[in-house]
PDB file of N, CA and C in Angstrom:
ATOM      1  N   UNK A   1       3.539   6.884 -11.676  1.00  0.00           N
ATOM      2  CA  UNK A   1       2.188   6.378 -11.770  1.00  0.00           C
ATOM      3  C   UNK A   1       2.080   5.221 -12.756  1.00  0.00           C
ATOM      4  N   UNK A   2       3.398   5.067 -13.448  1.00  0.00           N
ATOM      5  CA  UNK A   2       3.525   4.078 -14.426  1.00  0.00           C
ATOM      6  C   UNK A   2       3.153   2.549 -13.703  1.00  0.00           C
ATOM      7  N   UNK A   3       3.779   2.340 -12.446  1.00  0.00           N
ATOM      8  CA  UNK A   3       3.711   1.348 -11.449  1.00  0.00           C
ATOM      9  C   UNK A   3       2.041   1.166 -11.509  1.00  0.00           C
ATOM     10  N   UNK A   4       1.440   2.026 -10.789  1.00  0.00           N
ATOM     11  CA  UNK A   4      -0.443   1.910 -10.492  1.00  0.00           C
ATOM     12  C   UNK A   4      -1.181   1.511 -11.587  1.00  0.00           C
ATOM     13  N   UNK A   5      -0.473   1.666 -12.791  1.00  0.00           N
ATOM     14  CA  UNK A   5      -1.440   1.693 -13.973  1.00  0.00           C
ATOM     15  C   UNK A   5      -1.023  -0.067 -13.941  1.00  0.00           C
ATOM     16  N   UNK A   6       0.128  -0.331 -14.018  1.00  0.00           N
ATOM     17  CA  UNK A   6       0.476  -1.901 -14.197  1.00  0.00           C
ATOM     18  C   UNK A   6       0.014  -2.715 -13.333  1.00  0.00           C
ATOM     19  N   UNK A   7       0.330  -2.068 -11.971  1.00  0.00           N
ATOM     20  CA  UNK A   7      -0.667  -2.683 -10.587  1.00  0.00           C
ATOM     21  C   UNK A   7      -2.396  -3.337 -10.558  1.00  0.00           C
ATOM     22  N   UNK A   8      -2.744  -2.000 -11.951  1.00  0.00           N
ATOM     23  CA  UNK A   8      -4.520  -2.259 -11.836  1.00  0.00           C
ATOM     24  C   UNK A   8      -4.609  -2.938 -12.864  1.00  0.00           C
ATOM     25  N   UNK A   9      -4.048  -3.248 -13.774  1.00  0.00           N
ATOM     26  CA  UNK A   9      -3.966  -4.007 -15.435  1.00  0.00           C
ATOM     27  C   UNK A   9      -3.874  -5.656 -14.108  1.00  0.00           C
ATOM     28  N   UNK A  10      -2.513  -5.617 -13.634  1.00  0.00           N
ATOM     29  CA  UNK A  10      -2.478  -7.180 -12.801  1.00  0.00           C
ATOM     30  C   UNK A  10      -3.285  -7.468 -12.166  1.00  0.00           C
ATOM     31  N   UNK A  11      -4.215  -6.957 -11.019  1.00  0.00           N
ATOM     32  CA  UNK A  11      -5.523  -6.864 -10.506  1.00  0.00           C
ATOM     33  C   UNK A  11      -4.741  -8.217  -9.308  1.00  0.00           C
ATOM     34  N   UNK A  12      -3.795  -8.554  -9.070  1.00  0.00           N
ATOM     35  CA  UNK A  12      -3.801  -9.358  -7.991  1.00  0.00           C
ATOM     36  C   UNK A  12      -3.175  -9.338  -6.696  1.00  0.00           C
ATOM     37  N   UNK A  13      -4.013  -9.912  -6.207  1.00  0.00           N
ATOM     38  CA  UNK A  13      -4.478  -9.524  -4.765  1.00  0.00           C
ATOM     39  C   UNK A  13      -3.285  -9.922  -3.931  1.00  0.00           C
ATOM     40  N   UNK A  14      -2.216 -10.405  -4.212  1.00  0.00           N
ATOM     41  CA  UNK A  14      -1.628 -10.952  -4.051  1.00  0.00           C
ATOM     42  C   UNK A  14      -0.113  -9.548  -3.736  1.00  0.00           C
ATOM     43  N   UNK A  15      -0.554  -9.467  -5.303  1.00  0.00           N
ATOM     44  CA  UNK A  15       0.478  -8.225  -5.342  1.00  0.00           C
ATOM     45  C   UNK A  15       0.228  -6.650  -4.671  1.00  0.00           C
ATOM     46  N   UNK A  16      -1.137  -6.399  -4.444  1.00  0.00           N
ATOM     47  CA  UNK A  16      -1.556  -5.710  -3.426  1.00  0.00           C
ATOM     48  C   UNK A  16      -0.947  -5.693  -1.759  1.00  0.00           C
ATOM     49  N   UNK A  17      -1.248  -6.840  -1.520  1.00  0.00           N
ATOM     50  CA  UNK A  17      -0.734  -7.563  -0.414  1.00  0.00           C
ATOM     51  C   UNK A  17       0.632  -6.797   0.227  1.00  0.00           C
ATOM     52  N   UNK A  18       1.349  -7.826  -0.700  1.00  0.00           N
ATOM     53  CA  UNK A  18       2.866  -7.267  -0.534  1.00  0.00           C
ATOM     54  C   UNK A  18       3.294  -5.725  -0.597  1.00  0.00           C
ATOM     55  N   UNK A  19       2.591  -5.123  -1.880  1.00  0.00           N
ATOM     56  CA  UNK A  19       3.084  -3.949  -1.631  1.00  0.00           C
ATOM     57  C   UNK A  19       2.515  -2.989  -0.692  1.00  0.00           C
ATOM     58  N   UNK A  20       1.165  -3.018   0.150  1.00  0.00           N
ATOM     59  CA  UNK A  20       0.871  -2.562   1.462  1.00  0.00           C
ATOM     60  C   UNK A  20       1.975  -3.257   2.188  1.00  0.00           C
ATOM     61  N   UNK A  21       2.625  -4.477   2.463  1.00  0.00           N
ATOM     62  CA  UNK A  21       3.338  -4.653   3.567  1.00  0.00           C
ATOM     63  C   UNK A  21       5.073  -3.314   2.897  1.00  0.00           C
ATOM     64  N   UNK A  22       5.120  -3.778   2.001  1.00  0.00           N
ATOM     65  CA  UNK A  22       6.543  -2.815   2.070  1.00  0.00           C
ATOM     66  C   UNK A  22       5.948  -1.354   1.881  1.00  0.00           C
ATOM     67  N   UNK A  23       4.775  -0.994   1.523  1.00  0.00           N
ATOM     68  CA  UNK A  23       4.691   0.361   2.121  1.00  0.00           C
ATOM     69  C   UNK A  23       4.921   0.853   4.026  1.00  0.00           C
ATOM     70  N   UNK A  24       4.090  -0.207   4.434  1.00  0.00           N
ATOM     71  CA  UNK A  24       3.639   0.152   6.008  1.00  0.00           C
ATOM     72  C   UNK A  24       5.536  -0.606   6.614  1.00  0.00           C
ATOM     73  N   UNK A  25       6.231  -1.326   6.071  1.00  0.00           N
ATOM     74  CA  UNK A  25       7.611  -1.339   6.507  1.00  0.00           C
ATOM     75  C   UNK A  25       8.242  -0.535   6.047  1.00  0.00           C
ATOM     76  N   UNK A  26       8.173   0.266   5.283  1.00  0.00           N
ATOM     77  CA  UNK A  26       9.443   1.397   4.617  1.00  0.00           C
ATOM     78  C   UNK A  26       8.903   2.673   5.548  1.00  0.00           C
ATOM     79  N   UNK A  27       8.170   2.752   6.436  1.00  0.00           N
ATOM     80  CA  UNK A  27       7.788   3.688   7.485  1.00  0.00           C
ATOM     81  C   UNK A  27       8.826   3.719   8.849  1.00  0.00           C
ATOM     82  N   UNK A  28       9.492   2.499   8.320  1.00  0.00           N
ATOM     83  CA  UNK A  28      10.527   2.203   9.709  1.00  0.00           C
ATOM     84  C   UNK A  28       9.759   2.092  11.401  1.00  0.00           C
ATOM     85  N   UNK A  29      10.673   1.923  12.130  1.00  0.00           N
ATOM     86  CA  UNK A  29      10.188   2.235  13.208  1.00  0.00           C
ATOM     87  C   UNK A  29      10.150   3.384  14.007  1.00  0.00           C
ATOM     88  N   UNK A  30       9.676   3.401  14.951  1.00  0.00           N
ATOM     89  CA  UNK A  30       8.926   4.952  15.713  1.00  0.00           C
ATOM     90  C   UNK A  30       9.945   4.975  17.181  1.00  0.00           C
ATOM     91  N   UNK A  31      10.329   6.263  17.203  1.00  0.00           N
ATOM     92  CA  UNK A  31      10.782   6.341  19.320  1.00  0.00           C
ATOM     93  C   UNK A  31       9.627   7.734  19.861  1.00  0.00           C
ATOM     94  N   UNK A  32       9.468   7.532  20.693  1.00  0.00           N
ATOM     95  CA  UNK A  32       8.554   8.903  21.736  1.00  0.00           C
ATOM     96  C   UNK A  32       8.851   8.848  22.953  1.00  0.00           C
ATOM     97  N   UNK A  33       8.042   9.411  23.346  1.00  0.00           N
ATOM     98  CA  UNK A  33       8.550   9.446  25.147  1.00  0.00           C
ATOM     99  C   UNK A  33       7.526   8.629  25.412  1.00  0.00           C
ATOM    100  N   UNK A  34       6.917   8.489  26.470  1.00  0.00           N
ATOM    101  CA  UNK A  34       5.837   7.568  27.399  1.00  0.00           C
ATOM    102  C   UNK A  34       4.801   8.047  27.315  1.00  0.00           C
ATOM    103  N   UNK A  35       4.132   9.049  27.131  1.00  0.00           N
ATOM    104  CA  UNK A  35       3.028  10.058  27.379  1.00  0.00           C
ATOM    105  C   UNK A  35       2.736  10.781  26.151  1.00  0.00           C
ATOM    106  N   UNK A  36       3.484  10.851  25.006  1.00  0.00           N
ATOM    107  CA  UNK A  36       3.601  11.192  23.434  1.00  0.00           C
ATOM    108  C   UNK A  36       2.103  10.803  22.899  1.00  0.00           C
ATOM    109  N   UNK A  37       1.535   9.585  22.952  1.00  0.00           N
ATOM    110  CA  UNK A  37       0.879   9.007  22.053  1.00  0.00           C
ATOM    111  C   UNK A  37       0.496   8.814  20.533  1.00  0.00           C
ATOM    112  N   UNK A  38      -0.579   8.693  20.023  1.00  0.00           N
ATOM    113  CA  UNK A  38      -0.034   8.099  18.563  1.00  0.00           C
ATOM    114  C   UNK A  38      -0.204   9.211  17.574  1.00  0.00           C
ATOM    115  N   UNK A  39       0.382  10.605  17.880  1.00  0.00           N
ATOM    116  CA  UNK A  39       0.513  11.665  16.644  1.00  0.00           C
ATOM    117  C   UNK A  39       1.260  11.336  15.625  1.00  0.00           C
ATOM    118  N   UNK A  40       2.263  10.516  15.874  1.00  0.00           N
ATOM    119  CA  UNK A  40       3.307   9.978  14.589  1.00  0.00           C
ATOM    120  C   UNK A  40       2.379   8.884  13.691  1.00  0.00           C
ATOM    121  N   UNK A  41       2.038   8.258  13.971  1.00  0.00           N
ATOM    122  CA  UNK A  41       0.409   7.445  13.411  1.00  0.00           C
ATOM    123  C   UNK A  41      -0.194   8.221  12.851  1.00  0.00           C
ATOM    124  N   UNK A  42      -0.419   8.909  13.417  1.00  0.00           N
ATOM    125  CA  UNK A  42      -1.608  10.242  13.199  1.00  0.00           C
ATOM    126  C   UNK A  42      -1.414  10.816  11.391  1.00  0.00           C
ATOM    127  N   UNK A  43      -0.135  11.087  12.023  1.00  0.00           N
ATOM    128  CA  UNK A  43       0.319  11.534  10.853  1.00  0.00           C
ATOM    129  C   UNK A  43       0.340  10.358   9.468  1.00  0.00           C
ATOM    130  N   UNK A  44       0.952   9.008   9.737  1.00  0.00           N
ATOM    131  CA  UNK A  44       1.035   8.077   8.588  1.00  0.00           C
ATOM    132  C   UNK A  44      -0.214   8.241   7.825  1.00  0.00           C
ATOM    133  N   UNK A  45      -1.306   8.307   9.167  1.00  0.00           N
ATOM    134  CA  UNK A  45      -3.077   7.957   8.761  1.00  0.00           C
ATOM    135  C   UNK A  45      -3.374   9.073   7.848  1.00  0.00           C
ATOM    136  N   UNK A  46      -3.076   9.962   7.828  1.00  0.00           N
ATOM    137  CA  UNK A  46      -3.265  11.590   7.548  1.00  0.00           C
ATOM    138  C   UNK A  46      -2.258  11.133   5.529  1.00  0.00           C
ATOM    139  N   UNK A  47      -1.304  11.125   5.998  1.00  0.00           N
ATOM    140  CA  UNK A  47      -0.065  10.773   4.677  1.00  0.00           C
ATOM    141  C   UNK A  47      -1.295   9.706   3.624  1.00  0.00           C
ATOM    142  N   UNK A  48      -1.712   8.693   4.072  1.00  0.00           N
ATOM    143  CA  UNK A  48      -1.816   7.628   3.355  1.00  0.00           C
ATOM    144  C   UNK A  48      -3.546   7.789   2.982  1.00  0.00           C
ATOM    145  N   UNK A  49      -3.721   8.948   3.619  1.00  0.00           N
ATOM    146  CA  UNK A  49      -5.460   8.991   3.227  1.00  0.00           C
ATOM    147  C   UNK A  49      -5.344   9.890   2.488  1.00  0.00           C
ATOM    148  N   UNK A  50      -4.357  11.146   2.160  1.00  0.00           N
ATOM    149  CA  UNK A  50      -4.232  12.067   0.626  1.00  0.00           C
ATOM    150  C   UNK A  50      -3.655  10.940  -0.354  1.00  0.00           C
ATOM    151  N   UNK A  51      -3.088   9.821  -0.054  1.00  0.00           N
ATOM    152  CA  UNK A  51      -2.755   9.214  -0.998  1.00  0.00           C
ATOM    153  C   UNK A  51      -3.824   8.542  -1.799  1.00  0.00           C
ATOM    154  N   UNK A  52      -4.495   7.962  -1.108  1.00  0.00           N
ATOM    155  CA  UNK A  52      -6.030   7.220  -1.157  1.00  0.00           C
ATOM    156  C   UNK A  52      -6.740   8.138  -2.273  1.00  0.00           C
ATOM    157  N   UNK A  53      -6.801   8.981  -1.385  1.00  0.00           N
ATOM    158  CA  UNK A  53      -7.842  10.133  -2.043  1.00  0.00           C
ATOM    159  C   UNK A  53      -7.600  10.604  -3.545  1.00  0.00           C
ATOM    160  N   UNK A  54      -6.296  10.711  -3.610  1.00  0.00           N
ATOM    161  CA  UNK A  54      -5.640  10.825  -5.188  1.00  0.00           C
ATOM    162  C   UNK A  54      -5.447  10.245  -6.227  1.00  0.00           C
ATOM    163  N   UNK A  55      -5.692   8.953  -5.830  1.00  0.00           N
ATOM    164  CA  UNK A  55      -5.427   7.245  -6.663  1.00  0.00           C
ATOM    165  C   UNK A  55      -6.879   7.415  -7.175  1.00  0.00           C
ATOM    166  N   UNK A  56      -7.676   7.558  -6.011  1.00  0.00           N
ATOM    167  CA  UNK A  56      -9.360   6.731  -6.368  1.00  0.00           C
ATOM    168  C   UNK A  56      -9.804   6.816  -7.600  1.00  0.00           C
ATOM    169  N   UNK A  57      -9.692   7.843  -8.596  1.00  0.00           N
ATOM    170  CA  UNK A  57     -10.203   7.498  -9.934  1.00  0.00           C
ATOM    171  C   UNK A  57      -9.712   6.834 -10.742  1.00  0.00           C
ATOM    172  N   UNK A  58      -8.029   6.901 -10.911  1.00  0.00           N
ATOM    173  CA  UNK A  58      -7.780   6.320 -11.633  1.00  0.00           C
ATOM    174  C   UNK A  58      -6.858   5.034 -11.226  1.00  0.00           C
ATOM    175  N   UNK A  59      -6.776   5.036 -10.191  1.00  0.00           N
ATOM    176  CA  UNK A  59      -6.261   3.471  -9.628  1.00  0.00           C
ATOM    177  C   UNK A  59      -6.823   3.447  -8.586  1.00  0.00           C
ATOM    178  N   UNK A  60      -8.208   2.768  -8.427  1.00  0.00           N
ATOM    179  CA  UNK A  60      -8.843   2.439  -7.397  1.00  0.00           C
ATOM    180  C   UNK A  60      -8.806   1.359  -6.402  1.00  0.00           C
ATOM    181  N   UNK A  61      -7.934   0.319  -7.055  1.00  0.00           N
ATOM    182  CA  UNK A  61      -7.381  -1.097  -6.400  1.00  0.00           C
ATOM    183  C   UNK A  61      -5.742  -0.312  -5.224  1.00  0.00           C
ATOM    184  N   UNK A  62      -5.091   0.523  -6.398  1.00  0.00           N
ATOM    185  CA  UNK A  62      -4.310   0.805  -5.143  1.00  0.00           C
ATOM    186  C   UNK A  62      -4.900   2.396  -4.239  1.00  0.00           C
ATOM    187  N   UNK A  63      -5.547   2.941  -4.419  1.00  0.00           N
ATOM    188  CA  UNK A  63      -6.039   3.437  -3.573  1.00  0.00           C
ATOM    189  C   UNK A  63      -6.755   2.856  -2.212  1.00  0.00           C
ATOM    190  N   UNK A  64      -7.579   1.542  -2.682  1.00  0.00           N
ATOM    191  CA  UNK A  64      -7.730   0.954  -1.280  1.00  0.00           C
ATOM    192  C   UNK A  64      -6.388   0.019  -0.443  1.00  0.00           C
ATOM    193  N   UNK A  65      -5.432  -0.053  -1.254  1.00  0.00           N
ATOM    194  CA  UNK A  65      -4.110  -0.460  -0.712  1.00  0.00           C
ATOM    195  C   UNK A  65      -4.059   0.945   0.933  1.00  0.00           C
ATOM    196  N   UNK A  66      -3.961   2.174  -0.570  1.00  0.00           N
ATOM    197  CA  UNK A  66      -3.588   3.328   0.575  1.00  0.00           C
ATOM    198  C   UNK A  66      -4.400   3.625   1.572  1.00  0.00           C
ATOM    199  N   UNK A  67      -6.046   3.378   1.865  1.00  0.00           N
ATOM    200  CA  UNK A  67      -7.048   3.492   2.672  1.00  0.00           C
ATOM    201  C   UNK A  67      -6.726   2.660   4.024  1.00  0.00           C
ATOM    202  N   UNK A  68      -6.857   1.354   3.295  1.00  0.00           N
ATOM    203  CA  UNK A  68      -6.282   0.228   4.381  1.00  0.00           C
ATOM    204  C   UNK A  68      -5.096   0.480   5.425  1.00  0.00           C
ATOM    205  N   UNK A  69      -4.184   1.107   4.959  1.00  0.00           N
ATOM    206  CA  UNK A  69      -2.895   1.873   5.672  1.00  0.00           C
ATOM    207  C   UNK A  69      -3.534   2.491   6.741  1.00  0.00           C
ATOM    208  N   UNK A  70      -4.135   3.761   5.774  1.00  0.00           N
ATOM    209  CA  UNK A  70      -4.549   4.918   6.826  1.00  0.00           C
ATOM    210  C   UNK A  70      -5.362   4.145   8.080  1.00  0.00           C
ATOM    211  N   UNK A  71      -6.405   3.388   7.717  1.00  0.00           N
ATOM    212  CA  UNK A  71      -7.010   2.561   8.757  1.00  0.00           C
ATOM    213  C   UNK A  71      -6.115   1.979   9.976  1.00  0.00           C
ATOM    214  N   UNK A  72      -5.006   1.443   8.714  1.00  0.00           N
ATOM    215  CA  UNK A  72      -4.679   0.863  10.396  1.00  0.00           C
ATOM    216  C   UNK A  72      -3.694   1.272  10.942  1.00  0.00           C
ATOM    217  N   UNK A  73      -3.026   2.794  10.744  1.00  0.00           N
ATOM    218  CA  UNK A  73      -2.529   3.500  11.244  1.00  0.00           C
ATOM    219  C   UNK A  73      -3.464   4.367  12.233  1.00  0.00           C
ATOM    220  N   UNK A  74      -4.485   4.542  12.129  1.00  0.00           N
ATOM    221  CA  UNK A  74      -5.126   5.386  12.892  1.00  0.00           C
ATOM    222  C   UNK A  74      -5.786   4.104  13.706  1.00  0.00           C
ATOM    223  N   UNK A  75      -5.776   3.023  13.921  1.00  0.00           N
ATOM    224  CA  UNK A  75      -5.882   2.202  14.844  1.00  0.00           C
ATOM    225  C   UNK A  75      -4.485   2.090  15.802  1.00  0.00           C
ATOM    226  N   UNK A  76      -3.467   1.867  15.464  1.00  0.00           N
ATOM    227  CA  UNK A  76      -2.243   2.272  16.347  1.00  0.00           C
ATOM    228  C   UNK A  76      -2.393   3.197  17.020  1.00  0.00           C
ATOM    229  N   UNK A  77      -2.696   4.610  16.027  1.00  0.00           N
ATOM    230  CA  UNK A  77      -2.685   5.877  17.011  1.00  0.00           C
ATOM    231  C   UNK A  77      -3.332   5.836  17.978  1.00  0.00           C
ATOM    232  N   UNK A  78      -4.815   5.123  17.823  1.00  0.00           N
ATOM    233  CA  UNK A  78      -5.634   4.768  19.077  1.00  0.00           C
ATOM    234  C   UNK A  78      -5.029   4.042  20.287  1.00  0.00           C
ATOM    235  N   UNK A  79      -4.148   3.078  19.527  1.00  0.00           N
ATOM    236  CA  UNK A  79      -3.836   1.952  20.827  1.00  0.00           C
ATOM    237  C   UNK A  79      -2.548   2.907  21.658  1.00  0.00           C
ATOM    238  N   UNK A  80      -1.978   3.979  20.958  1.00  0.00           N
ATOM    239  CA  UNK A  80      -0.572   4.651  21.514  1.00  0.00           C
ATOM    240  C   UNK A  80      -1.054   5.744  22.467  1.00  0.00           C
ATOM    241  N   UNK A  81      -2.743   6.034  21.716  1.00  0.00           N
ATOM    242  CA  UNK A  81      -3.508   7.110  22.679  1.00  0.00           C
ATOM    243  C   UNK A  81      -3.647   6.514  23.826  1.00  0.00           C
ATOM    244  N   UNK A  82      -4.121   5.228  24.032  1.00  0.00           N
ATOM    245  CA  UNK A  82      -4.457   4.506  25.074  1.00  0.00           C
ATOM    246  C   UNK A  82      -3.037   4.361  26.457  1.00  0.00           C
ATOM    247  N   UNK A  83      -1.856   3.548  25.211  1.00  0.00           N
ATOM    248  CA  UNK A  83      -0.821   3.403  26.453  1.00  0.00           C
ATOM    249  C   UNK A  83      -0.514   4.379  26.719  1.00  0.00           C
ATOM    250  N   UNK A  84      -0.196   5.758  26.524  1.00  0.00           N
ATOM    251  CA  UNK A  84      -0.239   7.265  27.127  1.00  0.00           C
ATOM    252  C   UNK A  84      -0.953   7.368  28.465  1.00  0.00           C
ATOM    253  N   UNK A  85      -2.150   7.141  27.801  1.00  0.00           N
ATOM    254  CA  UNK A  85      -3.497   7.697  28.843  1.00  0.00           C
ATOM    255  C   UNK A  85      -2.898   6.391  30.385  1.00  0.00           C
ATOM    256  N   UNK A  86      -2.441   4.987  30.204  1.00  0.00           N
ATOM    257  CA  UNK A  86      -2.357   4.309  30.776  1.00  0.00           C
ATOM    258  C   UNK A  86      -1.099   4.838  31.542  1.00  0.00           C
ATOM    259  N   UNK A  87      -0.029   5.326  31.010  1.00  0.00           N
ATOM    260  CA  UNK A  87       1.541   5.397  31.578  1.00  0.00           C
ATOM    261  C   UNK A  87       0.885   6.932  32.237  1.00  0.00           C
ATOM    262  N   UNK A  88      -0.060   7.835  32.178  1.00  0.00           N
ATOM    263  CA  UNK A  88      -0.063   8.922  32.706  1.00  0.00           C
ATOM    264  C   UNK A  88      -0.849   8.680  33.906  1.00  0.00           C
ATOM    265  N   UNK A  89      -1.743   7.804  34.243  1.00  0.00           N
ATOM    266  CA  UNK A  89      -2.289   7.815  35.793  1.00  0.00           C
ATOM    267  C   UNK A  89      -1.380   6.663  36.546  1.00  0.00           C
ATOM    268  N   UNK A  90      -0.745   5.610  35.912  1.00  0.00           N
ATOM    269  CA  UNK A  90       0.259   5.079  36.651  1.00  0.00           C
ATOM    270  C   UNK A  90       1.713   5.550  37.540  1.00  0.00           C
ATOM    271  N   UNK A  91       1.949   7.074  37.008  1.00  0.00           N
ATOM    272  CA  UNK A  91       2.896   7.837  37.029  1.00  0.00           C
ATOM    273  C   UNK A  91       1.789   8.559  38.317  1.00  0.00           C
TER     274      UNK A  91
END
C-alpha cells in the first residue's frame, strides 16, 4: 500500500493512466469456447470492484483507477454476452 500512498501524494494523471493500462495488460489474454460469453470479464469486473471498494478511503485517486477497470470489464462481458448470443442462433 506503500505504492497508493505515493500514487496519491503524485496525483498525476498521467501516472494513473499507465498504471490502469499495466493493470488491465497483466490480465493477459482470455480462450473460451464460442457460446462461453463474458463470465471471465465477469469475473475481472467483480476482482477490480473489491479492489475499488477497499482503496476508496484512503486512496481514492487509485480506487477510481480500480472502478474504471471494473467498468470496462463489465462492458466486454457485455460485448462477449452478445457474440455468444450471436454464434448461438447462427449455429
Amino acid at each position: 500500500m506503500v505504492l497508493f500512498g505515493l500514487m496519491e501524494e503524485l496525483d498525476s494523471e498521467s501516472l494513473f493512466h499507465n498504471y490502469s493500462i499495466g493493470m488491465f495488460n497483466k490480465r493477459g489474454f482470455t480462450s473460451r469456447g464460442g457460446y462461453d460469453g463474458g463470465d471471465i470479464e465477469r469475473n475481472n469486473a467483480e476482482y477490480f470492484m473489491e479492489l475499488s471498494k477497499k482503496c476508496q478511503l484512503l486512496y481514492p485517486h487509485v480506487a477510481k483507477v480500480f472502478e474504471d477497470l471494473s467498468l470496462q470489464y463489465q462492458s466486454m462481458a457485455k460485448e462477449m454476452d452478445d457474440q455468444a448470443a450471436i454464434a448461438k442462433l447462427d449455429y
